[in-house]
C-alpha atoms as a PDB file:
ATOM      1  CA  UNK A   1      -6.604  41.930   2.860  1.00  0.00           C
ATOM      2  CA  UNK A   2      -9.678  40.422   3.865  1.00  0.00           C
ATOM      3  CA  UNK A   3     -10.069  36.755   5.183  1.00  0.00           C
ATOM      4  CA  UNK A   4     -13.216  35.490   4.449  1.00  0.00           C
ATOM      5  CA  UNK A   5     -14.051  32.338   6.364  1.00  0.00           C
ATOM      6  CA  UNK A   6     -15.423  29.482   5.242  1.00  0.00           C
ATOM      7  CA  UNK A   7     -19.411  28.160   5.814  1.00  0.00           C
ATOM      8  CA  UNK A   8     -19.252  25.041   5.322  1.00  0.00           C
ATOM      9  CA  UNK A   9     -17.568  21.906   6.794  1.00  0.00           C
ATOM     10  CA  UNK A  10     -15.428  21.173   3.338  1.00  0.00           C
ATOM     11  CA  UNK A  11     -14.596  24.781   3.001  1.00  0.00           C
ATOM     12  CA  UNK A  12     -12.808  24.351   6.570  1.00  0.00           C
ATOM     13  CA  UNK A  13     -11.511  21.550   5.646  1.00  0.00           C
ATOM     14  CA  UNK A  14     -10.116  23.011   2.479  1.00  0.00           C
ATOM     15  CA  UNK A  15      -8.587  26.097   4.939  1.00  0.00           C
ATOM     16  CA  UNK A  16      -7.045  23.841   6.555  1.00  0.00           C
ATOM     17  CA  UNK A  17      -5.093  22.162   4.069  1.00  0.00           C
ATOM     18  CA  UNK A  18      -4.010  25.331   2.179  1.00  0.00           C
ATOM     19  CA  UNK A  19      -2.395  26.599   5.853  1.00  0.00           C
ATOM     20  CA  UNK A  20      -1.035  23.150   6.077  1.00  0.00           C
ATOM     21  CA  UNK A  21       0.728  22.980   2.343  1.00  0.00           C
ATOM     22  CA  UNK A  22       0.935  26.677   1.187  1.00  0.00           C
ATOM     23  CA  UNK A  23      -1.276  27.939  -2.008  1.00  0.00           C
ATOM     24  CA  UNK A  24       1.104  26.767  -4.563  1.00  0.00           C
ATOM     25  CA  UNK A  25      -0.409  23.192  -3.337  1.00  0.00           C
ATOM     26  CA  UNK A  26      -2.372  21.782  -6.033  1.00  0.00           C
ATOM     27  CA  UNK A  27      -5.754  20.489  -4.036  1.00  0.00           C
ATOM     28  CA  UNK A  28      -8.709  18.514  -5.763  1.00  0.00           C
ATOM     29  CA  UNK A  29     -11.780  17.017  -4.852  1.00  0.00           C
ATOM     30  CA  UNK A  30     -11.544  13.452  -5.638  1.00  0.00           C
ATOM     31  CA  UNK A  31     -12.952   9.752  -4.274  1.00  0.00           C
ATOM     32  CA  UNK A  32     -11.901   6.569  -2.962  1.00  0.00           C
ATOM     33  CA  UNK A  33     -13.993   3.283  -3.077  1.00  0.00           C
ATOM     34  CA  UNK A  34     -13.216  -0.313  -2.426  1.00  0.00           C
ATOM     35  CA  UNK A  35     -15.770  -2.802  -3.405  1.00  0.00           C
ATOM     36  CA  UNK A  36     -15.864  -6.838  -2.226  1.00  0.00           C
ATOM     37  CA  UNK A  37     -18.149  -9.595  -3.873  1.00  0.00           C
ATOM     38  CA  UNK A  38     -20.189 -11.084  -1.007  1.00  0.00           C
ATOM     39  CA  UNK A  39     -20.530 -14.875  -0.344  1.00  0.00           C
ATOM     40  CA  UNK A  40     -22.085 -16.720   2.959  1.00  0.00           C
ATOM     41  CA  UNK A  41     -18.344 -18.031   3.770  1.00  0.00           C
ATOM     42  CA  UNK A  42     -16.674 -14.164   2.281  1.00  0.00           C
ATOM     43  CA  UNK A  43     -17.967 -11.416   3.607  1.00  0.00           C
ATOM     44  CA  UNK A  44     -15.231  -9.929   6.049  1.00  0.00           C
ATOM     45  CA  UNK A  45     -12.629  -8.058   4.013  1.00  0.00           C
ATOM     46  CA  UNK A  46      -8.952  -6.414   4.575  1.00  0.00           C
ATOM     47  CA  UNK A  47      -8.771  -3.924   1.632  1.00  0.00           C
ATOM     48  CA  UNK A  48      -5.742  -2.465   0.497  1.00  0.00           C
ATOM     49  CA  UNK A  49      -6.649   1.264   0.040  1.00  0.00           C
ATOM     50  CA  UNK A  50      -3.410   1.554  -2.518  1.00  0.00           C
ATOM     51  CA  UNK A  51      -4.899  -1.633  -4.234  1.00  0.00           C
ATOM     52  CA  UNK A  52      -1.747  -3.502  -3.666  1.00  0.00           C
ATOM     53  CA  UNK A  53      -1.989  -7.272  -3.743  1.00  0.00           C
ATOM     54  CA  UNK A  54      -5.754  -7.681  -5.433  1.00  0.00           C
ATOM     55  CA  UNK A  55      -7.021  -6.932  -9.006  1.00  0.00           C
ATOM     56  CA  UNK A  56      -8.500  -4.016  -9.715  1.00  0.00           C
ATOM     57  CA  UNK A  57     -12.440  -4.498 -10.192  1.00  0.00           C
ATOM     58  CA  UNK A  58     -14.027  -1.587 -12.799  1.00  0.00           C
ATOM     59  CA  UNK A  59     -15.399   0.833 -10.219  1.00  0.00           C
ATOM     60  CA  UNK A  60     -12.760   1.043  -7.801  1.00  0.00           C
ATOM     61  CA  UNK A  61     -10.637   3.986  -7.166  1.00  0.00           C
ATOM     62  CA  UNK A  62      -7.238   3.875  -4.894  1.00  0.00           C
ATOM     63  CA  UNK A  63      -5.123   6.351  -3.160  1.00  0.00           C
ATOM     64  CA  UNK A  64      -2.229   7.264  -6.083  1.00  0.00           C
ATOM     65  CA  UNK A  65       1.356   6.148  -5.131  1.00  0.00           C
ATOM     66  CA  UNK A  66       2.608  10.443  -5.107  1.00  0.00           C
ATOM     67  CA  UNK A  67      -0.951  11.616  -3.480  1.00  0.00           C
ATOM     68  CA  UNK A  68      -1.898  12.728  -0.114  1.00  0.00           C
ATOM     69  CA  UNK A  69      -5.925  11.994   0.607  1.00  0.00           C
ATOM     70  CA  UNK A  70      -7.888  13.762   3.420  1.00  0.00           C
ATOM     71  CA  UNK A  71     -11.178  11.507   3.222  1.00  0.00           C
ATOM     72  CA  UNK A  72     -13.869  13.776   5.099  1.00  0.00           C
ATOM     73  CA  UNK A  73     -17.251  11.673   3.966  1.00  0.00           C
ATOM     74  CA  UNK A  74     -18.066   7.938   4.209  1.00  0.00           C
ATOM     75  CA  UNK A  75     -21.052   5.916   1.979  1.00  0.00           C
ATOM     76  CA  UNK A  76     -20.924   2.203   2.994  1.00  0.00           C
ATOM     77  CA  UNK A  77     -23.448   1.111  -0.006  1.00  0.00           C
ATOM     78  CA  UNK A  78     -24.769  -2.765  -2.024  1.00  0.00           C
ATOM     79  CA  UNK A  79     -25.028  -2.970  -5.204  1.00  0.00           C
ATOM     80  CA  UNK A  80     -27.513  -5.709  -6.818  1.00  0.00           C
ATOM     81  CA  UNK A  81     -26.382  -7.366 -10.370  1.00  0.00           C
ATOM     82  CA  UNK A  82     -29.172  -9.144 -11.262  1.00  0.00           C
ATOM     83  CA  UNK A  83     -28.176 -11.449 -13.747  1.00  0.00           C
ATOM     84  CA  UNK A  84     -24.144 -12.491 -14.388  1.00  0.00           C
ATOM     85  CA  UNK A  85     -23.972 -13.330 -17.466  1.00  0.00           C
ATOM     86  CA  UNK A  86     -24.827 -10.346 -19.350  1.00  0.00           C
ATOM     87  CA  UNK A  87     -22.776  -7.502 -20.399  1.00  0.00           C
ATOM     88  CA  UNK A  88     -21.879  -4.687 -17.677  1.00  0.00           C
ATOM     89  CA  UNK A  89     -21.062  -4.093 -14.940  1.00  0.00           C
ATOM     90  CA  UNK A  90     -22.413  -3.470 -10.901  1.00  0.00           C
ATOM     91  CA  UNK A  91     -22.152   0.520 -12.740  1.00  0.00           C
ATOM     92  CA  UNK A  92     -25.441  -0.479 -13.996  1.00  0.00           C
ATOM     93  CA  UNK A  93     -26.779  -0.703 -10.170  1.00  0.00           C
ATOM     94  CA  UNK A  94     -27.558   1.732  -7.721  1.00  0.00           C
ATOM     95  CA  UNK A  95     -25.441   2.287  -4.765  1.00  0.00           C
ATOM     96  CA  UNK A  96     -27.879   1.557  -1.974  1.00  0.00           C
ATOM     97  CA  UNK A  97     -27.551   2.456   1.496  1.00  0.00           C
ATOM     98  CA  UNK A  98     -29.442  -0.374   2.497  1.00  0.00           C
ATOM     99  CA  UNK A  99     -31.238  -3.611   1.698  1.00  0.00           C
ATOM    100  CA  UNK A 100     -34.142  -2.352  -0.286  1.00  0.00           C
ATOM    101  CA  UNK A 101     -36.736  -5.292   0.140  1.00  0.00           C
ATOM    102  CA  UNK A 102     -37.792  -5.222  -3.677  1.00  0.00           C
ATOM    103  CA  UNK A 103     -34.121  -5.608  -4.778  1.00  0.00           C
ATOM    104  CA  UNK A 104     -32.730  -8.001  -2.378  1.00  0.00           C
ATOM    105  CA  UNK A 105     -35.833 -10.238  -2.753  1.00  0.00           C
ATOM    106  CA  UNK A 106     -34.569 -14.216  -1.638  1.00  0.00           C
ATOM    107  CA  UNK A 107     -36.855 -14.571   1.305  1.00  0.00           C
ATOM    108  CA  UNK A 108     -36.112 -16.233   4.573  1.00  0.00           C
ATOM    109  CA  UNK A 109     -36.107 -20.444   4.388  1.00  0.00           C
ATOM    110  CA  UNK A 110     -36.152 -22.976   7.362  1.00  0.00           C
ATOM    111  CA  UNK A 111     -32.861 -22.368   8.468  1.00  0.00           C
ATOM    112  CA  UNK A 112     -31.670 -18.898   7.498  1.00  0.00           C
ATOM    113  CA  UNK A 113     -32.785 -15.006   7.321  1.00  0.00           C
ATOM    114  CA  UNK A 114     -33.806 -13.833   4.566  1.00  0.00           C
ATOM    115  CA  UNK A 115     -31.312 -12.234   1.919  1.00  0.00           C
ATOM    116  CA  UNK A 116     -32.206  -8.206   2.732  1.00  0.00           C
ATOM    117  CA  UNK A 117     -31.722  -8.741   7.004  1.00  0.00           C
ATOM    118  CA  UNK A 118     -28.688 -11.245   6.136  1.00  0.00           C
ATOM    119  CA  UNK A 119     -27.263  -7.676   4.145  1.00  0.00           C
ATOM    120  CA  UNK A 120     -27.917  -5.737   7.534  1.00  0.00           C
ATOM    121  CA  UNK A 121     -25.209  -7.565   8.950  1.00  0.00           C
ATOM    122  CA  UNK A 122     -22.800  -5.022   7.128  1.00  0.00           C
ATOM    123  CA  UNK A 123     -24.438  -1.701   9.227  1.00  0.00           C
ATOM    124  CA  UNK A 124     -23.966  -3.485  12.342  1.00  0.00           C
ATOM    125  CA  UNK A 125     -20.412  -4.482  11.171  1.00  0.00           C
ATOM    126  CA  UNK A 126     -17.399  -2.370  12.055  1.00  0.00           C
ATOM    127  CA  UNK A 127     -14.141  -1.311  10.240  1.00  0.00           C
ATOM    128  CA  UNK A 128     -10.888  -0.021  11.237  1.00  0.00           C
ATOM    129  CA  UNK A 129      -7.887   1.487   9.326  1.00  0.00           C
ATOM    130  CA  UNK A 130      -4.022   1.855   9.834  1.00  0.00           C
ATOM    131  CA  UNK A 131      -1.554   3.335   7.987  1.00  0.00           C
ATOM    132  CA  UNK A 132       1.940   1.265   7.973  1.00  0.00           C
ATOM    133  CA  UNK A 133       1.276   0.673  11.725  1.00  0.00           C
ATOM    134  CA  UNK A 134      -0.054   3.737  12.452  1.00  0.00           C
ATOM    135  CA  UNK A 135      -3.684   3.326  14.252  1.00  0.00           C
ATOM    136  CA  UNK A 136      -5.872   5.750  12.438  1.00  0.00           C
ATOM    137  CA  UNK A 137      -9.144   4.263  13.626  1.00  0.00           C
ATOM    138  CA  UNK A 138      -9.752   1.784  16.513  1.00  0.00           C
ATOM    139  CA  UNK A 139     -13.076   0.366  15.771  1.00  0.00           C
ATOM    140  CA  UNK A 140     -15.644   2.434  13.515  1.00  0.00           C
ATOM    141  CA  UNK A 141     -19.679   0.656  13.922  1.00  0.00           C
ATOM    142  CA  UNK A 142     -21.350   1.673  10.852  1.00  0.00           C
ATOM    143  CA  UNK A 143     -24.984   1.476  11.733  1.00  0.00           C
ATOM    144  CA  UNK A 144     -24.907   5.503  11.506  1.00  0.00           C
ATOM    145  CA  UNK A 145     -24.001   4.813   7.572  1.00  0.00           C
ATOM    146  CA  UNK A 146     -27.481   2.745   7.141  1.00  0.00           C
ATOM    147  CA  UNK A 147     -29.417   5.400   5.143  1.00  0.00           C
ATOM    148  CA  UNK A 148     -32.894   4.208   4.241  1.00  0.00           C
ATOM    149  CA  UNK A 149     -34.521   6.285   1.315  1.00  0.00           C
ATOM    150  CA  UNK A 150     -37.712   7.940   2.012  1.00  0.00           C
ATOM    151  CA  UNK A 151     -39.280   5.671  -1.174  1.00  0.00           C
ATOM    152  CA  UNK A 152     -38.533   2.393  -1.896  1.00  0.00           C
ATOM    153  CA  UNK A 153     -38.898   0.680  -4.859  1.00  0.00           C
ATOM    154  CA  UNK A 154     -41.539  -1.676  -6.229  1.00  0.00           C
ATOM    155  CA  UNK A 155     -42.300  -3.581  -9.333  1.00  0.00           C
ATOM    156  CA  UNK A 156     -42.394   0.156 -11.495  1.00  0.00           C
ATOM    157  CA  UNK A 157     -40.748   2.689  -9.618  1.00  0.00           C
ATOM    158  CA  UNK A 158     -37.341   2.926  -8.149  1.00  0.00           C
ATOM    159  CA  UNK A 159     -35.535   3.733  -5.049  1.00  0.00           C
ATOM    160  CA  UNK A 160     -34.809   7.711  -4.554  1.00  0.00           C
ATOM    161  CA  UNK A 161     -31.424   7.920  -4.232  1.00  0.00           C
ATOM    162  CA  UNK A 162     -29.408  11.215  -3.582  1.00  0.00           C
ATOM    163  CA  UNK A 163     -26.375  12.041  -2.140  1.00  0.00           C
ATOM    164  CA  UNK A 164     -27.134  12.331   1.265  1.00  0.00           C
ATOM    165  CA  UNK A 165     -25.990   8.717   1.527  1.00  0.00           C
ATOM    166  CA  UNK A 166     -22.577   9.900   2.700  1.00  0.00           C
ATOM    167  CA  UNK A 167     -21.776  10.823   6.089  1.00  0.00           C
ATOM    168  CA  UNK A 168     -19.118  13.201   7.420  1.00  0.00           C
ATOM    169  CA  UNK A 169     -16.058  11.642   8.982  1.00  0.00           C
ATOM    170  CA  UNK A 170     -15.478  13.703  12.067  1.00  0.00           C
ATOM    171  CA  UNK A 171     -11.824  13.472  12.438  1.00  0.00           C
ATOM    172  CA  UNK A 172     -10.610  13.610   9.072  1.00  0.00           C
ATOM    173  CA  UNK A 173      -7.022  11.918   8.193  1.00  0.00           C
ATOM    174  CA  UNK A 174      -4.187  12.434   5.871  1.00  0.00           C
ATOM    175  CA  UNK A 175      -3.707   9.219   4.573  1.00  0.00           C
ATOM    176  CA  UNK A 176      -0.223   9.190   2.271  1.00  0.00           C
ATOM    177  CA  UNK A 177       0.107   7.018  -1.396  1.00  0.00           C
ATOM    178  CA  UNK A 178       3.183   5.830  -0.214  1.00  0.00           C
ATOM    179  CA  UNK A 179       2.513   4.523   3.363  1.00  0.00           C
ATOM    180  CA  UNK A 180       0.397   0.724   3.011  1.00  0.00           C
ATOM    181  CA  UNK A 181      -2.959   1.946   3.789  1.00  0.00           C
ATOM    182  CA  UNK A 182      -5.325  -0.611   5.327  1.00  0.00           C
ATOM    183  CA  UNK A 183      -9.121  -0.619   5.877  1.00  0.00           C
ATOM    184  CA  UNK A 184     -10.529  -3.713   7.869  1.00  0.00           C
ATOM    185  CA  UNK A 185     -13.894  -4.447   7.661  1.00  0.00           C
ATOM    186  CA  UNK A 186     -15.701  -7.452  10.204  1.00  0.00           C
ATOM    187  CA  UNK A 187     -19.647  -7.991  10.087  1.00  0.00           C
ATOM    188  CA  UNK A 188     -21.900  -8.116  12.529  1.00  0.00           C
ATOM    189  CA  UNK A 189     -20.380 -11.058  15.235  1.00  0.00           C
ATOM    190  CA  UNK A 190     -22.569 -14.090  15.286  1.00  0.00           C
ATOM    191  CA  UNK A 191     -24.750 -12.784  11.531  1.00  0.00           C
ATOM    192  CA  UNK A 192     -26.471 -15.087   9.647  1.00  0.00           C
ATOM    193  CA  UNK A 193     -25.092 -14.749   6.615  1.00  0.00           C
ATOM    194  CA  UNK A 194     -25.840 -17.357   4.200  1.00  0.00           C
ATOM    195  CA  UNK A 195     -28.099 -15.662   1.885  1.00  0.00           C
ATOM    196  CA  UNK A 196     -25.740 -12.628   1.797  1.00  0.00           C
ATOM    197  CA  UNK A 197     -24.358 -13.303  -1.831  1.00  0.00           C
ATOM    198  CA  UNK A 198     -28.153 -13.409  -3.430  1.00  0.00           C
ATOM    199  CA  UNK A 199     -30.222 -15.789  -5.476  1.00  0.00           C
ATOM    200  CA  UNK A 200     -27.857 -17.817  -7.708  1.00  0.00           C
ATOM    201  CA  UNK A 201     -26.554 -15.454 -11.163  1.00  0.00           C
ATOM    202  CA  UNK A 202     -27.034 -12.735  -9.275  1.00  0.00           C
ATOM    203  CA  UNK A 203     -24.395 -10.684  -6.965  1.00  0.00           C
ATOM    204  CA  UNK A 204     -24.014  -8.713  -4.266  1.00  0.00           C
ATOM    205  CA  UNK A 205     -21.604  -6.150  -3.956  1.00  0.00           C
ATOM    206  CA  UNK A 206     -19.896  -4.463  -1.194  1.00  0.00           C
ATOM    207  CA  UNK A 207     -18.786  -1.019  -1.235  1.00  0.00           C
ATOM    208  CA  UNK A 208     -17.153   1.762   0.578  1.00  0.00           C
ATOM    209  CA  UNK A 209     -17.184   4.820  -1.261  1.00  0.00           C
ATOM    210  CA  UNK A 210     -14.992   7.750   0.521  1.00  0.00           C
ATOM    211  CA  UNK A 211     -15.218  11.852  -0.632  1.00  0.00           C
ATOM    212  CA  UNK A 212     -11.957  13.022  -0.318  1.00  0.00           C
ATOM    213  CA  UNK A 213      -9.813  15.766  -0.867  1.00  0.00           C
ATOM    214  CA  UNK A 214      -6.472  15.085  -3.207  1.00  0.00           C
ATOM    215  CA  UNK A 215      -3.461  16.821  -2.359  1.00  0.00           C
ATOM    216  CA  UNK A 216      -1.771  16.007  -6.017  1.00  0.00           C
ATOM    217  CA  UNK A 217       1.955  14.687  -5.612  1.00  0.00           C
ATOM    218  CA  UNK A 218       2.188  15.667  -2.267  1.00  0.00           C
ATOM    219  CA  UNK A 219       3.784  12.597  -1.143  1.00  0.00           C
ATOM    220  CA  UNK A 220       6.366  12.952  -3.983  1.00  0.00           C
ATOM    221  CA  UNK A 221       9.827  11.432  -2.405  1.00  0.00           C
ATOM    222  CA  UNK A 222      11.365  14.888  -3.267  1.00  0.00           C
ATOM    223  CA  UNK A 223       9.512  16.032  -1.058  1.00  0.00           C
ATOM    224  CA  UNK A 224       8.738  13.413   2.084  1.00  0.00           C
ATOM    225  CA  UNK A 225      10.777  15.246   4.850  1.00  0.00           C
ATOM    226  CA  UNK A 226       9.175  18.714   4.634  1.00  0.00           C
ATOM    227  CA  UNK A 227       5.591  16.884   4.088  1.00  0.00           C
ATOM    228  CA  UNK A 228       6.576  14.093   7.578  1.00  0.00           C
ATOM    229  CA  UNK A 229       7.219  17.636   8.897  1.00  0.00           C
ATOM    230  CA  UNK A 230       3.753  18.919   8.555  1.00  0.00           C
ATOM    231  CA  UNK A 231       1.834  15.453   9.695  1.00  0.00           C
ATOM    232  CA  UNK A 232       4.330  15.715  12.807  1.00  0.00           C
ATOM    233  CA  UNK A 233       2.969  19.430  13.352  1.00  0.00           C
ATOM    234  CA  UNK A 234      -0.679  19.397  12.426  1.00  0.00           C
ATOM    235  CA  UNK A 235      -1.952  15.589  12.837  1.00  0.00           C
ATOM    236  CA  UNK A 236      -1.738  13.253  15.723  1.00  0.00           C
ATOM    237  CA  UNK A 237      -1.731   9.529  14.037  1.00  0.00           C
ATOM    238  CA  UNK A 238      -1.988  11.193  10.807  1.00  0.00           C
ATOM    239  CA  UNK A 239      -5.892  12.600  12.438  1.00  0.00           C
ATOM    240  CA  UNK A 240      -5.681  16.565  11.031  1.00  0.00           C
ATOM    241  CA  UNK A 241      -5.550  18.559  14.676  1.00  0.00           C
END
């Protein structure tokens, strides 16, 4: 038999796994993504990856209660409604990896920034994430996830968006449906903020939009002790060796 081996990071990553959890283990690509309304006095956020405790907004995804998720890109993205009382949803918006001046458009006043460097405060923000108490990530700064397009938009064209707006994780973890996953996100320390939310009937969004890989009913309680047994093996704080 011949092993062929893989040529891209995701291939590894999908290697990996199938040592890890045998070939009968049913793997899919999949996604994750939290999203947060922004206000001048809301803007730091503890989500609940499982979405325990909060109601479910339209676009979100969550880790399911049997799954095991290996989350191996990040996109840390706004999204601009432009007018709240219409039909629809922020699925109407483009995820944008930063504050595109001719969507974010409230300019600066007397006393505060204006609305697109007041949205900057996110990049220069940090999050970290635990699972139960587990420490899967100290302190994460996400300036490295502030993408800006080549083109930006202007009163007839829009941005060019592609997926390059994710960035790879570099220690991928196995994060478990049935553990209380938690992602903590702080903005920049000392940000003006209070144009953050947008011009009134408008809304700013905050999202963080994760590529994973689904390991389907792998956390099933059937079988819990064989799977603790290969986190305990292969992962050190649940981080995939």
């Amino acid at each position: 038999m011949t092993n062929v081996l893989p040529i891209t990071r995701e291939g590894g990553l999908l290697a990996k796994l199938r040592y890890m959890f045998g070939n009968d283990a049913q793997i899919q690509e999949g996604d994750v993504r939290v999203e947060k309304v922004l206000a001048a006095n809301s803007v730091s956020q503890r989500f609940n990856l499982n979405g325990e405790g909060s109601s479910k907004r339209d676009l979100e995804v969550f880790i399911g209660l049997n799954d095991l998720v290996i989350p191996y890109q990040l996109k840390v993205f706004v999204n601009k409604v432009l007018d709240t009382t219409k039909p629809g949803n922020n699925g109407n918006t483009d995820d944008l990896t930063y504050p595109d001046l001719s969507v974010f458009s409230n300019p600066a006043t007397a006393t505060a920034v204006s609305e697109a460097d007041a949205l900057k405060a996110i990049w220069a923000g940090a999050i970290s994430m635990k699972a139960n108490t587990i420490e899967v990530l100290n302190t994460l700064q996400l300036r490295r996830y502030y993408i800006v397009n080549q083109t930006q938009g202007t009163a007839t064209t829009q941005p060019q968006l592609m997926e390059n707006g994710f960035q790879t994780i570099t220690q991928p973890a196995i994060f478990s449906g049935r553990d209380t996953n938690i992602m903590e996100f702080n903005p920049a320390a000392g940000a003006d903020l209070q144009l953050i939310g947008g011009l009134a009937g408008t809304e700013n969004i905050l999202g963080f939009h994760f590529k994973v890989l689904v390991v389907r009913n792998g956390a099933q309680p059937a079988t819990w002790t064989q799977v603790e047994e290969v986190l305990q093996k292969f992962t050190t704080n649940r981080v995939i060796l």
